[in-house]
N, C-alpha and C. Protein backbone atom coordinates (compact mmCIF):
# COMPACT_ATOMS: atom_id res chain seq x y z
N UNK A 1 117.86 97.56 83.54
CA UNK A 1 117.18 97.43 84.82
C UNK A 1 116.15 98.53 85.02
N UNK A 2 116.52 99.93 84.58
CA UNK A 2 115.45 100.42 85.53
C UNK A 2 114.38 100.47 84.18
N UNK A 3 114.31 100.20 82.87
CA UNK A 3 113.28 99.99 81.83
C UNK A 3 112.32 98.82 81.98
N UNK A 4 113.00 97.60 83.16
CA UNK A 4 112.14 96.69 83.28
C UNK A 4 111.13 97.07 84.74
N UNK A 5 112.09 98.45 86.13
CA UNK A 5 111.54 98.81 87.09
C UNK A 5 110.14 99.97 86.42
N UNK A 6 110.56 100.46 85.57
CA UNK A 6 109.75 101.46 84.82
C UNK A 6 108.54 100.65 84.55
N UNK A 7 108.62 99.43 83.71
CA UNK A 7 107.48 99.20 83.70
C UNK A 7 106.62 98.41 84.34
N UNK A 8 107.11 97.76 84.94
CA UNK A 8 106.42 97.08 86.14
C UNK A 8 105.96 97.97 87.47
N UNK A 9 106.53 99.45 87.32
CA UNK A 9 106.02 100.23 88.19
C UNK A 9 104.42 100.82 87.36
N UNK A 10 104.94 101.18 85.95
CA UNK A 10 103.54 101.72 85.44
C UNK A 10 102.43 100.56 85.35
N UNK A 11 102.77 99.17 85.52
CA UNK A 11 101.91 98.41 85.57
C UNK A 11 100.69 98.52 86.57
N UNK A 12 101.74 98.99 87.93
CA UNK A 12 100.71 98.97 89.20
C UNK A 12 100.28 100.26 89.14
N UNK A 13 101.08 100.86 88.56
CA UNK A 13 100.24 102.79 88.31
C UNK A 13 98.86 102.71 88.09
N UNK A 14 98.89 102.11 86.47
CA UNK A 14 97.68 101.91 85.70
C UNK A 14 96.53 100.97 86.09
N UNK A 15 97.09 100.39 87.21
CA UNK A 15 95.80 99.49 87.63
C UNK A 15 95.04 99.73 88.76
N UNK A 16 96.53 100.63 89.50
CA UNK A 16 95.47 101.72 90.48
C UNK A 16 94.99 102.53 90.08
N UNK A 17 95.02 103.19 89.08
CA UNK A 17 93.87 104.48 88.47
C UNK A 17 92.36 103.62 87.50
N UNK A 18 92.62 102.35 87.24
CA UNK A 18 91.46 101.53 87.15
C UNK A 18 90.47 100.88 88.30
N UNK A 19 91.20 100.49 89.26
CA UNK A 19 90.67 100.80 90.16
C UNK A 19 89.85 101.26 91.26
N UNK A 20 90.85 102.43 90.72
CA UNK A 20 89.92 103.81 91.22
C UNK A 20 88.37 104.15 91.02
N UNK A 21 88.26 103.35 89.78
CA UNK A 21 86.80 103.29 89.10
C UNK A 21 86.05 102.49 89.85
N UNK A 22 86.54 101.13 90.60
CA UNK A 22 85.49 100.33 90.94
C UNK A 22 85.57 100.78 92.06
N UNK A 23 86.49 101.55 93.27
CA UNK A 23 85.81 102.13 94.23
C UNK A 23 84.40 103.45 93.64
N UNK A 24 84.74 104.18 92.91
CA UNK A 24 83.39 104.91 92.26
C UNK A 24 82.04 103.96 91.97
N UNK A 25 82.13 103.06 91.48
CA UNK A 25 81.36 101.99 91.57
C UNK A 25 80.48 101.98 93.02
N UNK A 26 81.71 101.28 93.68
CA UNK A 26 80.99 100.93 94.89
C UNK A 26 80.19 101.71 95.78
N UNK A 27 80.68 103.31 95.41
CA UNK A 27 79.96 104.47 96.35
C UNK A 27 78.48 104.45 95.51
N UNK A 28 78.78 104.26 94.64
CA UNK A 28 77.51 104.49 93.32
C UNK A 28 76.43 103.10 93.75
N UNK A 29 77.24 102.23 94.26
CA UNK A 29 76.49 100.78 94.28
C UNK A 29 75.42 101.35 95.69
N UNK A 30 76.52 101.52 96.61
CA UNK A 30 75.80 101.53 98.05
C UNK A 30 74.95 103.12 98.20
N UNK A 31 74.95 104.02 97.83
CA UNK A 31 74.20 105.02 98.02
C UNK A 31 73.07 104.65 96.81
N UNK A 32 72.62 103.82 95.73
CA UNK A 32 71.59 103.45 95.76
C UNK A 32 71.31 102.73 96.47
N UNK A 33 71.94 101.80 97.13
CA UNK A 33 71.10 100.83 98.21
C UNK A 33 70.21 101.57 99.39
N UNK A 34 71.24 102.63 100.31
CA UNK A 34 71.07 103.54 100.82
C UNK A 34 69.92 103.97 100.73
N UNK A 35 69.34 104.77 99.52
CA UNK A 35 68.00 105.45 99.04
C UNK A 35 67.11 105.01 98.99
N UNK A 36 67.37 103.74 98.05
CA UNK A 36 66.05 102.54 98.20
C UNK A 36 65.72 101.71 99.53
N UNK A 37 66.72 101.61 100.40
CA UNK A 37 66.16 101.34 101.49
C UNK A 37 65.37 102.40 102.23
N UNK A 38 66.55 103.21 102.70
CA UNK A 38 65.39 104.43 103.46
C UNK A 38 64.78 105.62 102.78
N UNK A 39 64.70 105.59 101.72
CA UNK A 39 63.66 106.98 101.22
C UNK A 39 62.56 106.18 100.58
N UNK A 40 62.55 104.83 99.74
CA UNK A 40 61.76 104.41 99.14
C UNK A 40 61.38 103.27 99.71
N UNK A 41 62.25 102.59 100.78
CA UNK A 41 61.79 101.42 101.43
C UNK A 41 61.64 100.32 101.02
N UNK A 42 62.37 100.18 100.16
CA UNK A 42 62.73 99.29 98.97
C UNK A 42 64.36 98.18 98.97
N UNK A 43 64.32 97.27 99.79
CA UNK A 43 65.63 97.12 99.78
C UNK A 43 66.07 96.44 98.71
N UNK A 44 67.37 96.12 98.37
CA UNK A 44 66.99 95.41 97.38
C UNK A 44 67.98 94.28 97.41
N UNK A 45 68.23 93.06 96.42
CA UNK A 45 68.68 91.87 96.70
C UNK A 45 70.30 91.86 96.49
N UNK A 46 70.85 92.55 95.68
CA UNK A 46 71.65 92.34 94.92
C UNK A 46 73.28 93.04 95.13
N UNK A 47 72.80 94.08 95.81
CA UNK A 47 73.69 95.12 96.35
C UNK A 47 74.72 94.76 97.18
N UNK A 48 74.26 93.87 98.25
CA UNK A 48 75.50 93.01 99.04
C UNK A 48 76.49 92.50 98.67
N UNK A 49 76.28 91.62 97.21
CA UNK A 49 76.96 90.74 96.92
C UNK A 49 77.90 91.80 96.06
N UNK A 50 76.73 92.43 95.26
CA UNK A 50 77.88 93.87 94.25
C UNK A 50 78.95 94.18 95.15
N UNK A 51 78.62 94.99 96.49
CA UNK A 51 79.41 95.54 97.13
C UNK A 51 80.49 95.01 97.22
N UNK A 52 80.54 92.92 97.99
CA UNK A 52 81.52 92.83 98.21
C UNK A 52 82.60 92.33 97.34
N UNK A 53 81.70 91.79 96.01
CA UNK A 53 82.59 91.94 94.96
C UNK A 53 83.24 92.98 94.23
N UNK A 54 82.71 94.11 94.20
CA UNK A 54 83.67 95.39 94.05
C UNK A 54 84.70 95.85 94.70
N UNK A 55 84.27 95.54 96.87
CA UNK A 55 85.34 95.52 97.73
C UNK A 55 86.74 94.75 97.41
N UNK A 56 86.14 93.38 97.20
CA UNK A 56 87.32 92.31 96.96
C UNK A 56 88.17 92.57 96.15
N UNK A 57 87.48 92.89 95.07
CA UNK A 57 88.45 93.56 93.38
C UNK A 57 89.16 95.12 94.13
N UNK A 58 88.95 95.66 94.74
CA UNK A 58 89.40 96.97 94.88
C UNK A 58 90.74 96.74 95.75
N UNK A 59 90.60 95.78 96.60
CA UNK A 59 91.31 94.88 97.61
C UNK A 59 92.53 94.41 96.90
N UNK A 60 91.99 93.02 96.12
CA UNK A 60 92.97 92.26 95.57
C UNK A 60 93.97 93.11 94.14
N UNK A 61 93.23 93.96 93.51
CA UNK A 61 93.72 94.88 92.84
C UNK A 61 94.35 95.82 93.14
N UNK A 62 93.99 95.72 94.17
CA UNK A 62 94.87 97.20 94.70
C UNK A 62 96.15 96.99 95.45
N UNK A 63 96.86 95.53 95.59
CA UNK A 63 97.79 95.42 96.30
C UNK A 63 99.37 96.05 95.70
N UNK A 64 99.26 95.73 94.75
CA UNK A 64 100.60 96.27 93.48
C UNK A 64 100.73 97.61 93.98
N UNK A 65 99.75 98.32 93.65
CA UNK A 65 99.80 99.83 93.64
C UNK A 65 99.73 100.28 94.94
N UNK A 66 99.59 99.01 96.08
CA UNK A 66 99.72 100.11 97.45
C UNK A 66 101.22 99.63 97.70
N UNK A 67 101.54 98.49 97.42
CA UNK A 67 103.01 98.42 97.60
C UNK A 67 103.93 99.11 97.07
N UNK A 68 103.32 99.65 95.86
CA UNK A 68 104.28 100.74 94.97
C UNK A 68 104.64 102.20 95.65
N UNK A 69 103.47 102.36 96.72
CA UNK A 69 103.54 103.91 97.34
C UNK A 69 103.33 103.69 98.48
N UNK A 70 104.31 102.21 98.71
CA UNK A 70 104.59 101.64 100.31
C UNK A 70 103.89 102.04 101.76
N UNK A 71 102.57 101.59 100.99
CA UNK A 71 101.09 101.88 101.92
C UNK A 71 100.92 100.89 102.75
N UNK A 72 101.49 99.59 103.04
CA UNK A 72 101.35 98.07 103.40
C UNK A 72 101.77 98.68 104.89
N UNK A 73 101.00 98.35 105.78
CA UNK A 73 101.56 98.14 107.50
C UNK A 73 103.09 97.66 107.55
N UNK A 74 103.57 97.73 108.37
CA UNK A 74 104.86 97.31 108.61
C UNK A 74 105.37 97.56 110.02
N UNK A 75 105.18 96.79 110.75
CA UNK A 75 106.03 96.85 111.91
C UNK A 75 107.42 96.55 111.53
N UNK A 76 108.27 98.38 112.18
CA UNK A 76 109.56 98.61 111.77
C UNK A 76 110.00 99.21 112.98
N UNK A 77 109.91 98.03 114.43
CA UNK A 77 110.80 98.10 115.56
C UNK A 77 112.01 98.63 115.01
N UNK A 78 112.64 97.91 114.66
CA UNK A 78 114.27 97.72 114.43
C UNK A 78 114.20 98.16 113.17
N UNK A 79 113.13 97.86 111.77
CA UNK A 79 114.01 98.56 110.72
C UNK A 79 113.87 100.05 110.34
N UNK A 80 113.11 100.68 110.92
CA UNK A 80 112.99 102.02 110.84
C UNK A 80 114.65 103.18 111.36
N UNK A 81 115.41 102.15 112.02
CA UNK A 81 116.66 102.69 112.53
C UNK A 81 117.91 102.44 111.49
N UNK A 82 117.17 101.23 110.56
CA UNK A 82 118.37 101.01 109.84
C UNK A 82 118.64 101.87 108.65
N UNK A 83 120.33 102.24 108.45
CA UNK A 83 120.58 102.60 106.84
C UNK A 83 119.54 102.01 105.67
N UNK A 84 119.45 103.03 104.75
CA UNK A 84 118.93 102.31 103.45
C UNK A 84 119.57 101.21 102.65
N UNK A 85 120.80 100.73 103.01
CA UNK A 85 121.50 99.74 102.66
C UNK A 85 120.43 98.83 103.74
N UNK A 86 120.92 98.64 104.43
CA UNK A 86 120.72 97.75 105.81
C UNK A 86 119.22 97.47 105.50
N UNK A 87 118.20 98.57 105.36
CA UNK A 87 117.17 98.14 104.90
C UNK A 87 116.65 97.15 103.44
N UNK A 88 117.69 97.43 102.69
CA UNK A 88 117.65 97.03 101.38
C UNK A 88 118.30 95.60 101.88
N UNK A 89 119.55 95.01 102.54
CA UNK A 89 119.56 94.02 102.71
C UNK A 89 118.30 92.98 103.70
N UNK A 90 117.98 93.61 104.89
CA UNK A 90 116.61 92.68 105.18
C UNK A 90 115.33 92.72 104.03
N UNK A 91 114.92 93.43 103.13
CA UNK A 91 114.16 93.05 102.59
C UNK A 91 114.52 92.37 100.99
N UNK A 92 115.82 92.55 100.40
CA UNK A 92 116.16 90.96 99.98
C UNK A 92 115.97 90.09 100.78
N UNK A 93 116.50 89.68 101.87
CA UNK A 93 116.54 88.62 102.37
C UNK A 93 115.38 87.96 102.76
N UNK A 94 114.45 89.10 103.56
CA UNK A 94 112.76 88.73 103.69
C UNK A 94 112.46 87.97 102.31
N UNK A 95 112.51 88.84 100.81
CA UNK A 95 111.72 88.50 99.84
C UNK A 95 112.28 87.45 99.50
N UNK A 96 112.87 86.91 99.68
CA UNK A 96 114.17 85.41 98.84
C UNK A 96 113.45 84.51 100.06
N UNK A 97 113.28 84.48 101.49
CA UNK A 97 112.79 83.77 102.16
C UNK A 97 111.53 83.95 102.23
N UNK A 98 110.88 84.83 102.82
CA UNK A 98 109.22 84.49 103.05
C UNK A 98 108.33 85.02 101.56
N UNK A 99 108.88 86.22 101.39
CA UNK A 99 107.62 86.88 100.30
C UNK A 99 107.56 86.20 99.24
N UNK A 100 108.46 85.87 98.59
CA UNK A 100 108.24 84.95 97.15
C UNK A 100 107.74 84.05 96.89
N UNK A 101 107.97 83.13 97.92
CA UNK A 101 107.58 81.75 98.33
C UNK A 101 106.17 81.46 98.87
N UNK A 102 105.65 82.60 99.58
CA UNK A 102 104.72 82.74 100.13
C UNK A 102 103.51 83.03 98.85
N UNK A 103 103.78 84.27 98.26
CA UNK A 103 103.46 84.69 97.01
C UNK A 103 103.49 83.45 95.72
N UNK A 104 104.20 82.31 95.87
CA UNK A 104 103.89 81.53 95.00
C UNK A 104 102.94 80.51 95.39
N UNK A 105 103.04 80.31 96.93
CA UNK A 105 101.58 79.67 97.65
C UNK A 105 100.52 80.07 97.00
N UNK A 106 100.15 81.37 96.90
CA UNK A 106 98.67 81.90 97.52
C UNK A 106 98.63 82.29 95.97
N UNK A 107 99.45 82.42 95.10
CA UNK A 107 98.93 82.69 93.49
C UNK A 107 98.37 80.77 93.38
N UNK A 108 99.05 79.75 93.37
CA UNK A 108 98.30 78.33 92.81
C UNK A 108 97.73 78.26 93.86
N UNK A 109 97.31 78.62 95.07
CA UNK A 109 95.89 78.04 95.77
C UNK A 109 94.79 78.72 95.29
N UNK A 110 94.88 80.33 95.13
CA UNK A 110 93.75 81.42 94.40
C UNK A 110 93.44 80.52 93.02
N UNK A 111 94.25 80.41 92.05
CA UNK A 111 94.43 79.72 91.09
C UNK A 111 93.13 78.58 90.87
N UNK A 112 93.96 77.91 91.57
CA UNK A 112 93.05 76.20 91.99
C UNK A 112 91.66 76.67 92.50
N UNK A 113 91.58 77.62 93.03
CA UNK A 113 90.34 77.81 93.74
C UNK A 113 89.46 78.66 92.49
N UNK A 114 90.32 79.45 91.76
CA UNK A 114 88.85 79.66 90.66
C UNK A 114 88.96 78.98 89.60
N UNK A 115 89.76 77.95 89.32
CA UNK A 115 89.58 77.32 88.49
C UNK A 115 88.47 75.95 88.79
N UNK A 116 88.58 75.98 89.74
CA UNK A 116 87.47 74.73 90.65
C UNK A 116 85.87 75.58 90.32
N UNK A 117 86.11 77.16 90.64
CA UNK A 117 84.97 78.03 90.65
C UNK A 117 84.62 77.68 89.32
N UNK A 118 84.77 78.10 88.45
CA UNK A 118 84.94 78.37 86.62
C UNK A 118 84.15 76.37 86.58
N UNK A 119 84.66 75.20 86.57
CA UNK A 119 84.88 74.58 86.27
C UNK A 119 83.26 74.20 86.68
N UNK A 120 83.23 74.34 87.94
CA UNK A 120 81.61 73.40 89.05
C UNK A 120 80.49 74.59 88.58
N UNK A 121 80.76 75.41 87.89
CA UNK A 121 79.87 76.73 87.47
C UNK A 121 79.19 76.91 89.43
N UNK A 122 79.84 77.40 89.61
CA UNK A 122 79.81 77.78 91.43
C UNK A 122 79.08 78.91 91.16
N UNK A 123 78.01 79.69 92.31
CA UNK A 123 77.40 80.46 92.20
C UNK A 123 77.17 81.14 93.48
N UNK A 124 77.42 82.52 93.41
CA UNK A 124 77.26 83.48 95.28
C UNK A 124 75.97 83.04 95.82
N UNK A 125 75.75 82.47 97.13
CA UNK A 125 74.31 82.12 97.36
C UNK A 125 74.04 83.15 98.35
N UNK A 126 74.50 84.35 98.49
CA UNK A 126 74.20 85.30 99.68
C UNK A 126 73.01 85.90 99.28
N UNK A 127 72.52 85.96 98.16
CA UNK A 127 71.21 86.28 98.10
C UNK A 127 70.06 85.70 97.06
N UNK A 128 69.05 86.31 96.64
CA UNK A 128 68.43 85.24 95.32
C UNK A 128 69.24 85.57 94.04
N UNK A 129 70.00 86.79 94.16
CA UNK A 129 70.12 86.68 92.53
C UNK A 129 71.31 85.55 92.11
N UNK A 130 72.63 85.01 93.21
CA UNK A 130 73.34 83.98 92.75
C UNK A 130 74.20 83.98 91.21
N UNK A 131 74.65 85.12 91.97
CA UNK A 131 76.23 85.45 90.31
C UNK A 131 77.32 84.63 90.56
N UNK A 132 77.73 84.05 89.03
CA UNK A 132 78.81 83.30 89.18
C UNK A 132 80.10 83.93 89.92
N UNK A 133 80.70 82.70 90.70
CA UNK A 133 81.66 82.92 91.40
C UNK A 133 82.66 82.92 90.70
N UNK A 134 82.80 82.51 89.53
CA UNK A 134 83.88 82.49 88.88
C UNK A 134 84.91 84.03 88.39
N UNK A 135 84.02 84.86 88.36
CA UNK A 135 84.99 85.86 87.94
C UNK A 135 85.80 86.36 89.41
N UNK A 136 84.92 87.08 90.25
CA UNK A 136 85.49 87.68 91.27
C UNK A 136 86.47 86.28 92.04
N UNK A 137 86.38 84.88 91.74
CA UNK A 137 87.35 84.17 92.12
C UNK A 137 88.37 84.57 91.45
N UNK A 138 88.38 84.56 90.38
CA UNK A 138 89.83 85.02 89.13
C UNK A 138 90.38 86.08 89.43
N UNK A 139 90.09 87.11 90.14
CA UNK A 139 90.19 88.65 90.30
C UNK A 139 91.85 88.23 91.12
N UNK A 140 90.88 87.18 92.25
CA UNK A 140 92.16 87.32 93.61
C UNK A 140 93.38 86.66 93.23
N UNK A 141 93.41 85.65 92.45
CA UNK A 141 95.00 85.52 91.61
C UNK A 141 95.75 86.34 90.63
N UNK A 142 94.40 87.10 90.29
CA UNK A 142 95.24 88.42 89.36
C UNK A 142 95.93 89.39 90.14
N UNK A 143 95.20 89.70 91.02
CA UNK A 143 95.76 90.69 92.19
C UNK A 143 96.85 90.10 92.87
N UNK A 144 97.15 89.22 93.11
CA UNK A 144 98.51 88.14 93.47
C UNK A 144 99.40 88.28 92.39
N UNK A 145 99.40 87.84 91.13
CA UNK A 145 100.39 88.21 90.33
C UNK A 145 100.46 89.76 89.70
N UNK A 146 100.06 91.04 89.91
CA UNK A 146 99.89 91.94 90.07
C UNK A 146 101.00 92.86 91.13
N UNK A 147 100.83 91.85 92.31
CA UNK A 147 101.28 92.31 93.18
C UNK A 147 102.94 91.54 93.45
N UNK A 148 103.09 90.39 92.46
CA UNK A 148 103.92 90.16 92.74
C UNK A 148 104.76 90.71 91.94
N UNK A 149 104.24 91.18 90.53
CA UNK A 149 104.87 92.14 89.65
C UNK A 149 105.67 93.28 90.50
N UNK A 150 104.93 94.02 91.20
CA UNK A 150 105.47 94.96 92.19
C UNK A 150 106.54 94.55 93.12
N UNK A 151 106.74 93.32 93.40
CA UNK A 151 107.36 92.89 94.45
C UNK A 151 108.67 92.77 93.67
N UNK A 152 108.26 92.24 92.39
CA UNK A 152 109.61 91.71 91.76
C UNK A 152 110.44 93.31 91.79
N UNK A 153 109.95 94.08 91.15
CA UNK A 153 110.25 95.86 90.98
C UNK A 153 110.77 96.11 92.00
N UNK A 154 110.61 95.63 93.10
CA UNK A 154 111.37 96.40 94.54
C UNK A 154 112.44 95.73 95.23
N UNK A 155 112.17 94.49 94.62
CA UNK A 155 113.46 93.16 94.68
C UNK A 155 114.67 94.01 93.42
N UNK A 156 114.30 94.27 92.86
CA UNK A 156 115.11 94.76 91.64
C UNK A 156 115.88 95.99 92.06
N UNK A 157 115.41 97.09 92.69
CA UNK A 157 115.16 98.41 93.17
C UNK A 157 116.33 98.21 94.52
N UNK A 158 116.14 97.19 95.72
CA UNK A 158 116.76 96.66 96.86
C UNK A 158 118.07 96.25 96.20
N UNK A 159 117.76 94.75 95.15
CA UNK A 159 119.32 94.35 94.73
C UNK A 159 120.64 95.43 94.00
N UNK A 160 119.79 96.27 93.74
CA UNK A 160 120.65 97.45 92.93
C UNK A 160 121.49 98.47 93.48
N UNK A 161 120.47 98.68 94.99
CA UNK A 161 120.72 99.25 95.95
C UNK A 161 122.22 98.42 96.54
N UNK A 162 122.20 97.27 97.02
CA UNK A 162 123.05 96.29 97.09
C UNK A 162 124.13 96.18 96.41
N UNK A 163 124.35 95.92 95.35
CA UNK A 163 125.34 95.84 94.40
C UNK A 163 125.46 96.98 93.71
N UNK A 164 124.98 98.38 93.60
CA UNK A 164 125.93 99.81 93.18
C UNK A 164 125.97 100.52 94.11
N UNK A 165 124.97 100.58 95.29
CA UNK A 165 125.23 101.59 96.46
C UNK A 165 124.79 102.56 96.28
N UNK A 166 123.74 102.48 95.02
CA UNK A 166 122.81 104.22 94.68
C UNK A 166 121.79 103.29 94.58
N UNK A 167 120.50 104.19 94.89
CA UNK A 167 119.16 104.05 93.85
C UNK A 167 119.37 103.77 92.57
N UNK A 168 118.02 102.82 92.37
CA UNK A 168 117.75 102.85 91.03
C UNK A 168 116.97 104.27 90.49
């Protein structure tokens, strides 16, 4: 157990420190936009769409690794009072009812949706230059199974909790 939590944790490790690169990217993207608009007056076409495809990837990539260092919002009326058992049993129970299920929704609709992208050769029309939609469609099902990698790790982490009464 914890050789399969081990690595499904370094999974989301390593993809947040890749990551990390395409936010560098994006500062790199928009402070040339920045310059060429107001120092050279120059705007330019392409930068929007960069941006929000770097955003999206930084987004959808980044879900694993914020769940790993349990960065996700959480309204915790009631579970912030509970034992770490008690906690470990509502979020089995959450993940067996909503998260998994939910998580298997939104991986085959992302799915379907860039494979439709990939397939119609679909193209960003937010500006003239018109980059295929197909990759940054693919991104957001990777980041779904990414993240569900993580999910599984904390399902694992909770049930263990459950059935020995220590941490993994």
């Amino acid at each position: 157990m914890r050789a399969i939590v081990r690595v499904l944790d370094s999974i989301s490790e390593h993809t947040g420190k890749i990551v990390l690169w395409a936010a560098v990217a994006l500062v790199v993207v928009l402070c040339y936009e920045v310059t060429m608009r107001y120092v050279f007056n120059s705007p330019t076409n392409w930068v929007m769409e960069t941006s929000m495809m770097l955003g999206g990837t930084i987004a959808a990539m980044g879900w694993g690794y914020t769940h790993r260092h349990q960065g996700h919002v959480r309204v915790d009326v009631f579970y912030m009072h509970l034992s770490p058992r008690g906690k470990a049993i509502v979020d089995v129970a959450c993940s067996i009812i909503f998260l998994f299920p939910l998580l298997a929704i939104l991986i085959y609709a992302s799915a379907s949706w860039a494979h439709f992208s990939w397939e119609m050769g679909e193209k960003m029309v937010g500006s003239s230059w018109k980059p295929p939609a197909g990759p940054i469609r693919s991104i957001v099902p990777l980041g779904f199974c990414l993240f569900t990698l993580q999910c599984v790790s904390q399902f694992i982490r909770d049930l263990y909790l459950l059935v020995r009464n220590k941490t993994l």
